[in-house]
PDB file of N, CA and C in Angstrom:
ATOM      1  N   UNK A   1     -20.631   5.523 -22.546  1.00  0.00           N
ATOM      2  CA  UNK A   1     -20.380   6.474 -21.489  1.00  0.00           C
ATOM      3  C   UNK A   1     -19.944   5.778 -20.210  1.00  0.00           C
ATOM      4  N   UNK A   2     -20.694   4.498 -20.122  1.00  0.00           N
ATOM      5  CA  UNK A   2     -20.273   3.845 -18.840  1.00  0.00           C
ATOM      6  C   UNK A   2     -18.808   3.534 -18.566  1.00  0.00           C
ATOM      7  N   UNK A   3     -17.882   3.272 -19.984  1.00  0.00           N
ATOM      8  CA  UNK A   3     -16.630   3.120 -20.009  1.00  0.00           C
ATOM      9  C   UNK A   3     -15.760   3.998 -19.778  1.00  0.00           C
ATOM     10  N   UNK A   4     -16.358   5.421 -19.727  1.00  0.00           N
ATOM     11  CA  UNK A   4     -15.569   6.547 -19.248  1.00  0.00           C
ATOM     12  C   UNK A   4     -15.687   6.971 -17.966  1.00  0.00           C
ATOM     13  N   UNK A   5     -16.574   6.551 -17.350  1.00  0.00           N
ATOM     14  CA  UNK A   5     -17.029   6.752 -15.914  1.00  0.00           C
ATOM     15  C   UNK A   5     -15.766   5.269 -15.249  1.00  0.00           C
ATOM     16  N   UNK A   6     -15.828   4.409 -15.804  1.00  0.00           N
ATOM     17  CA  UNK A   6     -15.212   3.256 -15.393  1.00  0.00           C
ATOM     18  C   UNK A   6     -13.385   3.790 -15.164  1.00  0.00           C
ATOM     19  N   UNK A   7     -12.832   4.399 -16.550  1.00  0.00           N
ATOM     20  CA  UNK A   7     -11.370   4.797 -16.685  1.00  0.00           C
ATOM     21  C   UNK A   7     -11.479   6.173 -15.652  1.00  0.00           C
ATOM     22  N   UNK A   8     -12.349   6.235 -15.632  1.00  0.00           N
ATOM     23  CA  UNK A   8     -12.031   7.577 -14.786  1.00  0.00           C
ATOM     24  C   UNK A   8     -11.819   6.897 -13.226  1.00  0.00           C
ATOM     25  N   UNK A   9     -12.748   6.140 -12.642  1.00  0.00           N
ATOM     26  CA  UNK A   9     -12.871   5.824 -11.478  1.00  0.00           C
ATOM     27  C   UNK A   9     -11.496   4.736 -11.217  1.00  0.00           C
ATOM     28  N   UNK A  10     -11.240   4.348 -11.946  1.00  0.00           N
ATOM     29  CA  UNK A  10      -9.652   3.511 -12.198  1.00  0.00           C
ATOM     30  C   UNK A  10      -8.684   4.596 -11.692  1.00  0.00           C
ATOM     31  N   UNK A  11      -9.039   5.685 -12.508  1.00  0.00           N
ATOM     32  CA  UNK A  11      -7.694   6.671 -12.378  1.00  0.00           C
ATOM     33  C   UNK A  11      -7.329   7.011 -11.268  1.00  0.00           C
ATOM     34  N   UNK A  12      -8.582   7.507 -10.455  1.00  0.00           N
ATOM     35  CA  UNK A  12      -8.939   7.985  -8.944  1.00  0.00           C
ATOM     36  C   UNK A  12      -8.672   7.087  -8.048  1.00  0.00           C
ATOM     37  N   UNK A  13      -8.856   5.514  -8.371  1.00  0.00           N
ATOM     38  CA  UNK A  13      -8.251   4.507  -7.166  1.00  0.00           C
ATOM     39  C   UNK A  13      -6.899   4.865  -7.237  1.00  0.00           C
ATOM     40  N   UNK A  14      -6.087   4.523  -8.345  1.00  0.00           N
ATOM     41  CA  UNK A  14      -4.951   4.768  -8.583  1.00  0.00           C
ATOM     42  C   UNK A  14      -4.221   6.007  -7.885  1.00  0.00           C
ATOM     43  N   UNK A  15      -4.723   6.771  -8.139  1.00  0.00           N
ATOM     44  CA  UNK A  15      -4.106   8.224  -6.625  1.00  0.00           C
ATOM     45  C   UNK A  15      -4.342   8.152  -5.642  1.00  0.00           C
ATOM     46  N   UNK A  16      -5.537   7.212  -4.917  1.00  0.00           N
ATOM     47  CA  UNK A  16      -4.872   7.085  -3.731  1.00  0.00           C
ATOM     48  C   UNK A  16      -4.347   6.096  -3.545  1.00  0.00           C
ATOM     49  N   UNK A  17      -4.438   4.572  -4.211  1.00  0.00           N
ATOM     50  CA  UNK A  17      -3.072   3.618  -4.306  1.00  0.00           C
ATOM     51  C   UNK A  17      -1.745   3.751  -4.078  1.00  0.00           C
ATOM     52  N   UNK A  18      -1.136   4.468  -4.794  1.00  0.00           N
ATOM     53  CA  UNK A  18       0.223   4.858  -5.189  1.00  0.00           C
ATOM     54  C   UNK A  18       0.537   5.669  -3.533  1.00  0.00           C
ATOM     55  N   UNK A  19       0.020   6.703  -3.522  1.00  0.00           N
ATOM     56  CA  UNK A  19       0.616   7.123  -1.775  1.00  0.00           C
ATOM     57  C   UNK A  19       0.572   5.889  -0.778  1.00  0.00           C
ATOM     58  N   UNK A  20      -0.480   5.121  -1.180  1.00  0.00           N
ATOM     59  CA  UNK A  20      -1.002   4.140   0.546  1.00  0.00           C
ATOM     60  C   UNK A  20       0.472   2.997   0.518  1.00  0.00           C
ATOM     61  N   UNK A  21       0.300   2.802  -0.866  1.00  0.00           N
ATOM     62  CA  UNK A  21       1.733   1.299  -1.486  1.00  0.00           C
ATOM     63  C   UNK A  21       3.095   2.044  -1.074  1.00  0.00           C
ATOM     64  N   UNK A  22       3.127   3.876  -1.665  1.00  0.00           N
ATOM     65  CA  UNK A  22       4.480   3.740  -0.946  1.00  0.00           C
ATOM     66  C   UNK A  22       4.851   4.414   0.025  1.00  0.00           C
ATOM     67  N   UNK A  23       3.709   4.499   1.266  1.00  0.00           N
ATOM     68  CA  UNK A  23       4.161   4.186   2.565  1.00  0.00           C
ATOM     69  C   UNK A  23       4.316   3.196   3.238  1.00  0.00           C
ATOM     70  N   UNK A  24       4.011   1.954   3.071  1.00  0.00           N
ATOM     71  CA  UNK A  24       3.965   0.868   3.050  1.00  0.00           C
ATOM     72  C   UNK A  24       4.734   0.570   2.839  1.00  0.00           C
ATOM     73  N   UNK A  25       5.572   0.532   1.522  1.00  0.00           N
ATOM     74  CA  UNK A  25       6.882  -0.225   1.225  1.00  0.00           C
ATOM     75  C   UNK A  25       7.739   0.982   1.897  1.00  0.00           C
ATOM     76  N   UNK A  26       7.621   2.112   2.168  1.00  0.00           N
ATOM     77  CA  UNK A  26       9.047   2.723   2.892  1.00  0.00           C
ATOM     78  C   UNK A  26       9.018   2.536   4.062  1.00  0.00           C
ATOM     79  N   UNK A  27       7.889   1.918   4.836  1.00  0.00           N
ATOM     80  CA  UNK A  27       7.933   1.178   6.035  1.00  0.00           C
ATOM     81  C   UNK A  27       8.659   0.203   6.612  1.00  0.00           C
ATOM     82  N   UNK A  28       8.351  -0.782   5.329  1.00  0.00           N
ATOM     83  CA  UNK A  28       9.184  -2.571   4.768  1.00  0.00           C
ATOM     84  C   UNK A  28      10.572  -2.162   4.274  1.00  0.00           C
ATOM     85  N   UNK A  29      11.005  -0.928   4.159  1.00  0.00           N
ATOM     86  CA  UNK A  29      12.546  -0.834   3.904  1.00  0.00           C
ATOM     87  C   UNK A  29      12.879  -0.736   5.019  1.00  0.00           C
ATOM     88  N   UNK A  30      12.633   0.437   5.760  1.00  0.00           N
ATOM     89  CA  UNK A  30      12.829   0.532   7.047  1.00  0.00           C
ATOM     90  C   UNK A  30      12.993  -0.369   8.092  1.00  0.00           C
ATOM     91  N   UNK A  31      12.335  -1.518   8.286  1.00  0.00           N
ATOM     92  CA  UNK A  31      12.089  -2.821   8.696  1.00  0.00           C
ATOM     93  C   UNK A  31      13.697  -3.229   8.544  1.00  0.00           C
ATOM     94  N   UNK A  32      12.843  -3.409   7.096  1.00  0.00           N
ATOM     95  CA  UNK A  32      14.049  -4.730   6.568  1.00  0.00           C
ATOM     96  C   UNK A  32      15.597  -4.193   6.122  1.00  0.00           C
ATOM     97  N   UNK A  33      16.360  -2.974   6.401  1.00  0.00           N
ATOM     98  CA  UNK A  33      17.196  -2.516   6.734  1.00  0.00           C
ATOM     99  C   UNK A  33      17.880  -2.661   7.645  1.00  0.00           C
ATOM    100  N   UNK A  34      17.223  -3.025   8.964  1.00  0.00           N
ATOM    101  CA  UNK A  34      17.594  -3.649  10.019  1.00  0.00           C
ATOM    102  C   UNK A  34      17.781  -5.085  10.300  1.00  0.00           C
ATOM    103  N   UNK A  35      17.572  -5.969   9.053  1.00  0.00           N
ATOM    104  CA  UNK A  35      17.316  -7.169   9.444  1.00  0.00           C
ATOM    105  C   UNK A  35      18.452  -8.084   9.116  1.00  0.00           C
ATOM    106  N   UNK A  36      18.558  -7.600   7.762  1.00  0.00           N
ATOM    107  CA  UNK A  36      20.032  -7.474   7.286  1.00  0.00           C
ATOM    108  C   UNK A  36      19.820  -9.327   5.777  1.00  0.00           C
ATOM    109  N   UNK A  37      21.105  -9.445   5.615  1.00  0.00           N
ATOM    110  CA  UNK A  37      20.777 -10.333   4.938  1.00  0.00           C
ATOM    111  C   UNK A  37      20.668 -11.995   5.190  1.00  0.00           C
ATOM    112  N   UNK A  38      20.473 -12.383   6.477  1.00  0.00           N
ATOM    113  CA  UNK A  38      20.309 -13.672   6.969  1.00  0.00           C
ATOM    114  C   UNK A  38      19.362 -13.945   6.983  1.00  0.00           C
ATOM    115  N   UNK A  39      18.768 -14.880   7.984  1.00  0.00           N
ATOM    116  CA  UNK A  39      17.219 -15.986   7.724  1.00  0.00           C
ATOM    117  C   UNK A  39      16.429 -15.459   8.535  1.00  0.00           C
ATOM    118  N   UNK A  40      16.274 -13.907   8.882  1.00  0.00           N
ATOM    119  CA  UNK A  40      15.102 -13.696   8.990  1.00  0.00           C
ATOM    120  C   UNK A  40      13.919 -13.145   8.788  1.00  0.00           C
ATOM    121  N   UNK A  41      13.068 -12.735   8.900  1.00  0.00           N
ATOM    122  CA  UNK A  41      11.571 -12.934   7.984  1.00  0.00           C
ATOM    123  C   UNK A  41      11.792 -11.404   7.365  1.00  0.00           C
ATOM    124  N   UNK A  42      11.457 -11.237   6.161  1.00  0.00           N
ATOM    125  CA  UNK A  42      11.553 -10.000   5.820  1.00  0.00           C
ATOM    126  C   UNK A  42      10.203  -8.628   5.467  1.00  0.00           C
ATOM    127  N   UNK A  43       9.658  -7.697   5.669  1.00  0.00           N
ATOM    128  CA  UNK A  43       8.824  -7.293   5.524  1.00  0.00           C
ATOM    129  C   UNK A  43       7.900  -7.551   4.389  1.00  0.00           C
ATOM    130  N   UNK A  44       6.992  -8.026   3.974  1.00  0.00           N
ATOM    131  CA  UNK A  44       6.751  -7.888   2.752  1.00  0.00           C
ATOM    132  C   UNK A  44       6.474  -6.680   1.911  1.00  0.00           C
ATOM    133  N   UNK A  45       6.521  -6.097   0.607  1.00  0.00           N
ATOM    134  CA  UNK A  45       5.754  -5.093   0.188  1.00  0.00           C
ATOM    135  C   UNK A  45       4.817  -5.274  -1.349  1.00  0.00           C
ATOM    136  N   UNK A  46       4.059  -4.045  -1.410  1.00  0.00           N
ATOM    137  CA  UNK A  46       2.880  -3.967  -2.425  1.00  0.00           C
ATOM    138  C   UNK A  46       3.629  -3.553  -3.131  1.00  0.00           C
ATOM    139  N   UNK A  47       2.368  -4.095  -4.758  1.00  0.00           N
ATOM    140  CA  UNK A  47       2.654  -3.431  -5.803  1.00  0.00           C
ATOM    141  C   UNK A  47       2.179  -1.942  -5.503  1.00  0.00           C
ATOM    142  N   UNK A  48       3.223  -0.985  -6.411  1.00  0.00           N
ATOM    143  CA  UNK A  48       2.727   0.306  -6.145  1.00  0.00           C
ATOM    144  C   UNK A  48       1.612   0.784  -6.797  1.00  0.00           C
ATOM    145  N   UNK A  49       0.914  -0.423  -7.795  1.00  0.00           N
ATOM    146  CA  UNK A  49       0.120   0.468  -8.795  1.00  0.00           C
ATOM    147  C   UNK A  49      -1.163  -0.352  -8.059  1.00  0.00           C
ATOM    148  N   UNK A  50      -1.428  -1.159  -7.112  1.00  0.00           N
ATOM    149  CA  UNK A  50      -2.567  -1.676  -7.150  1.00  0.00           C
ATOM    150  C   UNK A  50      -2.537  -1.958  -5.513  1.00  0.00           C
ATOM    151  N   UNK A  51      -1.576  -2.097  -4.731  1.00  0.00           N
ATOM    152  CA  UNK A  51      -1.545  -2.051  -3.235  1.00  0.00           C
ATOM    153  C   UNK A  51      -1.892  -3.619  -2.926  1.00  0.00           C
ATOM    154  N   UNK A  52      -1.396  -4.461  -3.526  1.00  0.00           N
ATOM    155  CA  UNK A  52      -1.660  -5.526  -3.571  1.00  0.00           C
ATOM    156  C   UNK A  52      -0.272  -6.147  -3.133  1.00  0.00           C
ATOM    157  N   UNK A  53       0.021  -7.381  -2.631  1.00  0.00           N
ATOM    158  CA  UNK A  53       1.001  -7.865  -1.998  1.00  0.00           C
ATOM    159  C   UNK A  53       1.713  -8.136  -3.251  1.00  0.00           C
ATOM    160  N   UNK A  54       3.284  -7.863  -3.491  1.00  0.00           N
ATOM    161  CA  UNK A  54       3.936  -8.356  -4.358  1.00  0.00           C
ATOM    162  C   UNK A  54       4.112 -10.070  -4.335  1.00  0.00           C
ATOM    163  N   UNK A  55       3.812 -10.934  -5.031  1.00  0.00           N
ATOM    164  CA  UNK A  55       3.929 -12.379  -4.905  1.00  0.00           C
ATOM    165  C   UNK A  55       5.374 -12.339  -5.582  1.00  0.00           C
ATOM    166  N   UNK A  56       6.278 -13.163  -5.207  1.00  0.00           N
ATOM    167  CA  UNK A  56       7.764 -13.810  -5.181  1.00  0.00           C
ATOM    168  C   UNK A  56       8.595 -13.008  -5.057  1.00  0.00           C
ATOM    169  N   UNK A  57       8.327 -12.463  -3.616  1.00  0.00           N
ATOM    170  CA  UNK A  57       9.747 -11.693  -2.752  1.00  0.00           C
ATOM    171  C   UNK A  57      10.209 -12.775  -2.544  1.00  0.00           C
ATOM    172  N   UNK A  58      11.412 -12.580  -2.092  1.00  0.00           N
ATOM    173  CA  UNK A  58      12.044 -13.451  -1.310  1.00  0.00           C
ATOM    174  C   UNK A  58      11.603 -13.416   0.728  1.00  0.00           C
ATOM    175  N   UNK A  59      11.592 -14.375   0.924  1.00  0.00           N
ATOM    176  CA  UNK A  59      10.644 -14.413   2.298  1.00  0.00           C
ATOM    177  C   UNK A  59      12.163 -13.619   3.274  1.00  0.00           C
ATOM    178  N   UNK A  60      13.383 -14.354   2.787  1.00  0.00           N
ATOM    179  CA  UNK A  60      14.414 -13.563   4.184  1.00  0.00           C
ATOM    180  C   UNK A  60      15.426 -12.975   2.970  1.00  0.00           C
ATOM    181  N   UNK A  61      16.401 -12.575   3.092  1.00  0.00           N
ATOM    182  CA  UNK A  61      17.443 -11.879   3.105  1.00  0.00           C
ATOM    183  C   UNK A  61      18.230 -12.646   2.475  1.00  0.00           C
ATOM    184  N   UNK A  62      18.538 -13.933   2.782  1.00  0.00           N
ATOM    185  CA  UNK A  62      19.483 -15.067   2.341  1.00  0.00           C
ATOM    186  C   UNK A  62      18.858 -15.164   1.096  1.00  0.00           C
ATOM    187  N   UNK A  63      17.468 -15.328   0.679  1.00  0.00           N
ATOM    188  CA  UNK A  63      17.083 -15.945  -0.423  1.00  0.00           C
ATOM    189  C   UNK A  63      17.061 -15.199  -1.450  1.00  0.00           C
ATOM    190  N   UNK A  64      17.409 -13.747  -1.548  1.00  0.00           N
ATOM    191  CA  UNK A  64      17.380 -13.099  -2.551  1.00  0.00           C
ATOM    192  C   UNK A  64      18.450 -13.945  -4.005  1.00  0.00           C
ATOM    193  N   UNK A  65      18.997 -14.369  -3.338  1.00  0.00           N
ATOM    194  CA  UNK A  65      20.189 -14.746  -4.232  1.00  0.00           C
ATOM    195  C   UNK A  65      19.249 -15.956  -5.273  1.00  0.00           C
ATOM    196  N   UNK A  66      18.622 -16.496  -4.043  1.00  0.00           N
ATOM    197  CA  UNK A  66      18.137 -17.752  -5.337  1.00  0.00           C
ATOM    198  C   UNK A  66      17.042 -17.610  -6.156  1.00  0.00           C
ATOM    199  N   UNK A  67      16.269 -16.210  -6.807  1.00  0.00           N
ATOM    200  CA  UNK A  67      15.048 -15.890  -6.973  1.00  0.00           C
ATOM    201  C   UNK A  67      16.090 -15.823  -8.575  1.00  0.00           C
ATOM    202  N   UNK A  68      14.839 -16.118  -9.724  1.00  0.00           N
ATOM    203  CA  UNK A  68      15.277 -16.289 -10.878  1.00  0.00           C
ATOM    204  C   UNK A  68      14.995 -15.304 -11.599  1.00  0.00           C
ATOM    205  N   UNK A  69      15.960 -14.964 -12.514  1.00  0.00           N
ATOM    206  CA  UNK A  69      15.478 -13.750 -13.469  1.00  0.00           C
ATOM    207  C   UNK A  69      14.256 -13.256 -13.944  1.00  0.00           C
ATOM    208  N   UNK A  70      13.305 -13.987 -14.261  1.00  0.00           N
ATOM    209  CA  UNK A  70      12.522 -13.441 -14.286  1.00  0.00           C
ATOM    210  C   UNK A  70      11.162 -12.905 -13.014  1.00  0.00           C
ATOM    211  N   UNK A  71      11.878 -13.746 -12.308  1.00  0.00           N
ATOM    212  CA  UNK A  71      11.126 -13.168 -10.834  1.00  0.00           C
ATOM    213  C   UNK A  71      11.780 -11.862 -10.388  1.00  0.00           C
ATOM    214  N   UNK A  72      12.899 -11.910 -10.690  1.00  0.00           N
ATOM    215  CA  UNK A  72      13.330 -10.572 -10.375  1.00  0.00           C
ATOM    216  C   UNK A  72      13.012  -9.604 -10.789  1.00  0.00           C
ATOM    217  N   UNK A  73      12.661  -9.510 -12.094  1.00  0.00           N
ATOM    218  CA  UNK A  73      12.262  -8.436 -12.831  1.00  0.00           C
ATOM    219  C   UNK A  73      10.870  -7.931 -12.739  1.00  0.00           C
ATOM    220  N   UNK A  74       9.927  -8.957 -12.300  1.00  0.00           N
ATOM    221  CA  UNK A  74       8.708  -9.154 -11.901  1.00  0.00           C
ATOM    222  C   UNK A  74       8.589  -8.534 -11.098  1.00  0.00           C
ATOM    223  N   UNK A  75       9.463  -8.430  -9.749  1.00  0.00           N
ATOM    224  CA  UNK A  75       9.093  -7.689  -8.435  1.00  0.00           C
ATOM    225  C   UNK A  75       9.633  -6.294  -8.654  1.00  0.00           C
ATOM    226  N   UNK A  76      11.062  -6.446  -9.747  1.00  0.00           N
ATOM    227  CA  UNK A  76      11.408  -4.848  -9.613  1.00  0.00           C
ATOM    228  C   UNK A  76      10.098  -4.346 -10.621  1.00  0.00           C
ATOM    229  N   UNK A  77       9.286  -5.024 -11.674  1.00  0.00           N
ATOM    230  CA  UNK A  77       8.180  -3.952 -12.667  1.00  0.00           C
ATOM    231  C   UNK A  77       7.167  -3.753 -11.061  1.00  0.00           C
ATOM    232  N   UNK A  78       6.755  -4.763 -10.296  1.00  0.00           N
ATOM    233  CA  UNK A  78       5.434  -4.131  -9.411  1.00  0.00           C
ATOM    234  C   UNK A  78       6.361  -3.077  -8.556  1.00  0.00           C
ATOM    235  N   UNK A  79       7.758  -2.842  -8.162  1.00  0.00           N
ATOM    236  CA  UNK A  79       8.263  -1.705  -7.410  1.00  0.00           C
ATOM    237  C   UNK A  79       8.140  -0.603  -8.359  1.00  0.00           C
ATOM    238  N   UNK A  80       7.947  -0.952  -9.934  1.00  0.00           N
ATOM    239  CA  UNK A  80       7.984   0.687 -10.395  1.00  0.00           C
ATOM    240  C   UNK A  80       9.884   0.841 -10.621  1.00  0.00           C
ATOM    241  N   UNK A  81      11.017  -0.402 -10.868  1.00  0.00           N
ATOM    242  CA  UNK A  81      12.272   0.336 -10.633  1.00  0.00           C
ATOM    243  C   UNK A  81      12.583  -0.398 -12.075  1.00  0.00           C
ATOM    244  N   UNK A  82      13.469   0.286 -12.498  1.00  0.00           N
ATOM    245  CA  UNK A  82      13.734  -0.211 -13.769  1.00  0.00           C
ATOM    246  C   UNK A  82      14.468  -1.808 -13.635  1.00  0.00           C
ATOM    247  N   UNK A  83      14.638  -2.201 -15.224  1.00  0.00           N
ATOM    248  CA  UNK A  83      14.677  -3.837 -14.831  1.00  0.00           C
ATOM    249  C   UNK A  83      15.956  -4.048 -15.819  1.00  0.00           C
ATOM    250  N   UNK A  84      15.958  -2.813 -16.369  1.00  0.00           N
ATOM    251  CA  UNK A  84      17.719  -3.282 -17.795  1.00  0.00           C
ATOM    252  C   UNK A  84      19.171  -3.749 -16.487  1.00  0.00           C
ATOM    253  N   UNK A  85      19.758  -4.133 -17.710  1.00  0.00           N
ATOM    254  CA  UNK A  85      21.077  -4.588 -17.082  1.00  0.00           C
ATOM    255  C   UNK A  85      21.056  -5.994 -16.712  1.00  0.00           C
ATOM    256  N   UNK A  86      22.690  -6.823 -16.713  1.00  0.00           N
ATOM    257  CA  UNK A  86      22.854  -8.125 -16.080  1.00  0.00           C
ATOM    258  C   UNK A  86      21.916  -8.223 -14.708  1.00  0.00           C
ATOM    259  N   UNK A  87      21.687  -9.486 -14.308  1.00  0.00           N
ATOM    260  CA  UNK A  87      21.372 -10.221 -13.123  1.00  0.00           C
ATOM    261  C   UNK A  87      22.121  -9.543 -12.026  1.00  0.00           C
ATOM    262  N   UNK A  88      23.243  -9.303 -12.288  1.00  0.00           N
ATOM    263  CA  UNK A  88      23.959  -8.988 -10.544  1.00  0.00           C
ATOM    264  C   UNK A  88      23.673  -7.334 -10.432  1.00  0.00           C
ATOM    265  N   UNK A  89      23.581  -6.766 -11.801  1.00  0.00           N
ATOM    266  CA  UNK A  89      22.768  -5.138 -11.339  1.00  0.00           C
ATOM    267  C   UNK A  89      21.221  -5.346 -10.610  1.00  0.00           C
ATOM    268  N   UNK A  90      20.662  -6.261 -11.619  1.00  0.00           N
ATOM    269  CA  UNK A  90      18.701  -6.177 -11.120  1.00  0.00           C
ATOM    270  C   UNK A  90      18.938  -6.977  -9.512  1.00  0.00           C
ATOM    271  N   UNK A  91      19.681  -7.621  -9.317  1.00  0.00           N
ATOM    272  CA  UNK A  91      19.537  -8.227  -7.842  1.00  0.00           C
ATOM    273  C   UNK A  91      19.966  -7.108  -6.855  1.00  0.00           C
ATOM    274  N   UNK A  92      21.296  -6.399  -7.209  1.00  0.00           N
ATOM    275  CA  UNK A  92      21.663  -5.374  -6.162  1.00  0.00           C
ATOM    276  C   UNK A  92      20.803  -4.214  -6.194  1.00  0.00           C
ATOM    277  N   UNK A  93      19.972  -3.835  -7.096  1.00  0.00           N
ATOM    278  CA  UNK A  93      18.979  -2.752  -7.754  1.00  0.00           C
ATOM    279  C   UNK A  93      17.390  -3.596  -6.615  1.00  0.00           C
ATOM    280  N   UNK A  94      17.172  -4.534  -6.910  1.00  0.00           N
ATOM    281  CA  UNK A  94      16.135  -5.046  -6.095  1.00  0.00           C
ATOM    282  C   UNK A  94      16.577  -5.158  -4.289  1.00  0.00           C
ATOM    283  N   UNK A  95      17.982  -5.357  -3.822  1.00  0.00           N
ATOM    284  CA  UNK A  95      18.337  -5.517  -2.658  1.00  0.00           C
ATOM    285  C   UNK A  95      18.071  -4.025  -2.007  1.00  0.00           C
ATOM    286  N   UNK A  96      18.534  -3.142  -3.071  1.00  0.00           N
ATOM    287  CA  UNK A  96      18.058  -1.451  -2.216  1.00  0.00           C
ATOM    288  C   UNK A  96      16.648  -1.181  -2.269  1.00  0.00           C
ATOM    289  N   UNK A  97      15.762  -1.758  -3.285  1.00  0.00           N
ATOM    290  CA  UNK A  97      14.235  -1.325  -3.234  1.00  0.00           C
ATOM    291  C   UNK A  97      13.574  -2.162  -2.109  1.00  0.00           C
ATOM    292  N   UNK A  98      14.594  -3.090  -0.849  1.00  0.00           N
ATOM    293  CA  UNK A  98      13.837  -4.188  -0.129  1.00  0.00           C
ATOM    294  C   UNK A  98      14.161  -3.312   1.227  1.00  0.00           C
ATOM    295  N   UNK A  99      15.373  -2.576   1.172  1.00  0.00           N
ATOM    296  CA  UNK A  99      16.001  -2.179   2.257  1.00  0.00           C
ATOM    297  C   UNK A  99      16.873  -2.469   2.655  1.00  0.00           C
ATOM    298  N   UNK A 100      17.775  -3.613   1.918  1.00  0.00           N
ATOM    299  CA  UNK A 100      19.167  -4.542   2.187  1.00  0.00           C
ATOM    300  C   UNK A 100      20.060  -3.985   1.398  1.00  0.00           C
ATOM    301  N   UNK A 101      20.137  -2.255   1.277  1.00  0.00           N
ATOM    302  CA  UNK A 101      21.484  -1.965   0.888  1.00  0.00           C
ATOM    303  C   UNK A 101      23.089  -1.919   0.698  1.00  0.00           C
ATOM    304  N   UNK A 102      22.961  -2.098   2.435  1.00  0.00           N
ATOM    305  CA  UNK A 102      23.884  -1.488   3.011  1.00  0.00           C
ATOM    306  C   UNK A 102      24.817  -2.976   3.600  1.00  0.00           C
ATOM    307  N   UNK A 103      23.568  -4.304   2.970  1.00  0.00           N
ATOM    308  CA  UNK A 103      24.546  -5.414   3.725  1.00  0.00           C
ATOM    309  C   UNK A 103      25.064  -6.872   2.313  1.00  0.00           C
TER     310      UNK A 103
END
């Protein structure tokens, strides 16, 4: 019984997780929309499922380029965005989930 009390109380962090992570990251788009793609510091954001800092963003704008496939895919599974397709889709697919659409 204790294990159902446990999945349950999982479930319930999890709803309010998911709202807190993505105001947070639509904050860090917002930010980092403005910052554009040069050397400077970029917002960081959470995983959406646990509100926990995503580990291997790229720190600025410039560095997106040098983050390796499988880091990429890594940060787009904690954004929740899909991960199919070549490298130059998941990088431009990860550049709009950061807020660096438009540069």
């Amino acid at each position: 019984m204790s294990t159902r009390f446990t999945a349950v109380d999982e479930r319930l962090t999890s709803l309010k997780t998911r709202p807190q992570a993505s105001n947070e990251n639509a904050l860090a788009r917002i930010h980092n929309s403005r910052i554009g793609v040069g050397n400077q510091s970029l917002v960081p954001m959470v995983n959406v499922t646990d509100g926990r800092a995503i580990t291997g963003l790229p720190a600025t704008g410039a560095e997106l380029k040098l983050l390796s496939g499988r880091n990429t895919e890594d940060v787009l599974l904690a954004l929740e965005a899909p991960t199919e397709g070549h490298m130059v889709e998941k990088r431009k697919r990860l550049r709009l989930m950061l807020g660096l659409a438009g540069h």
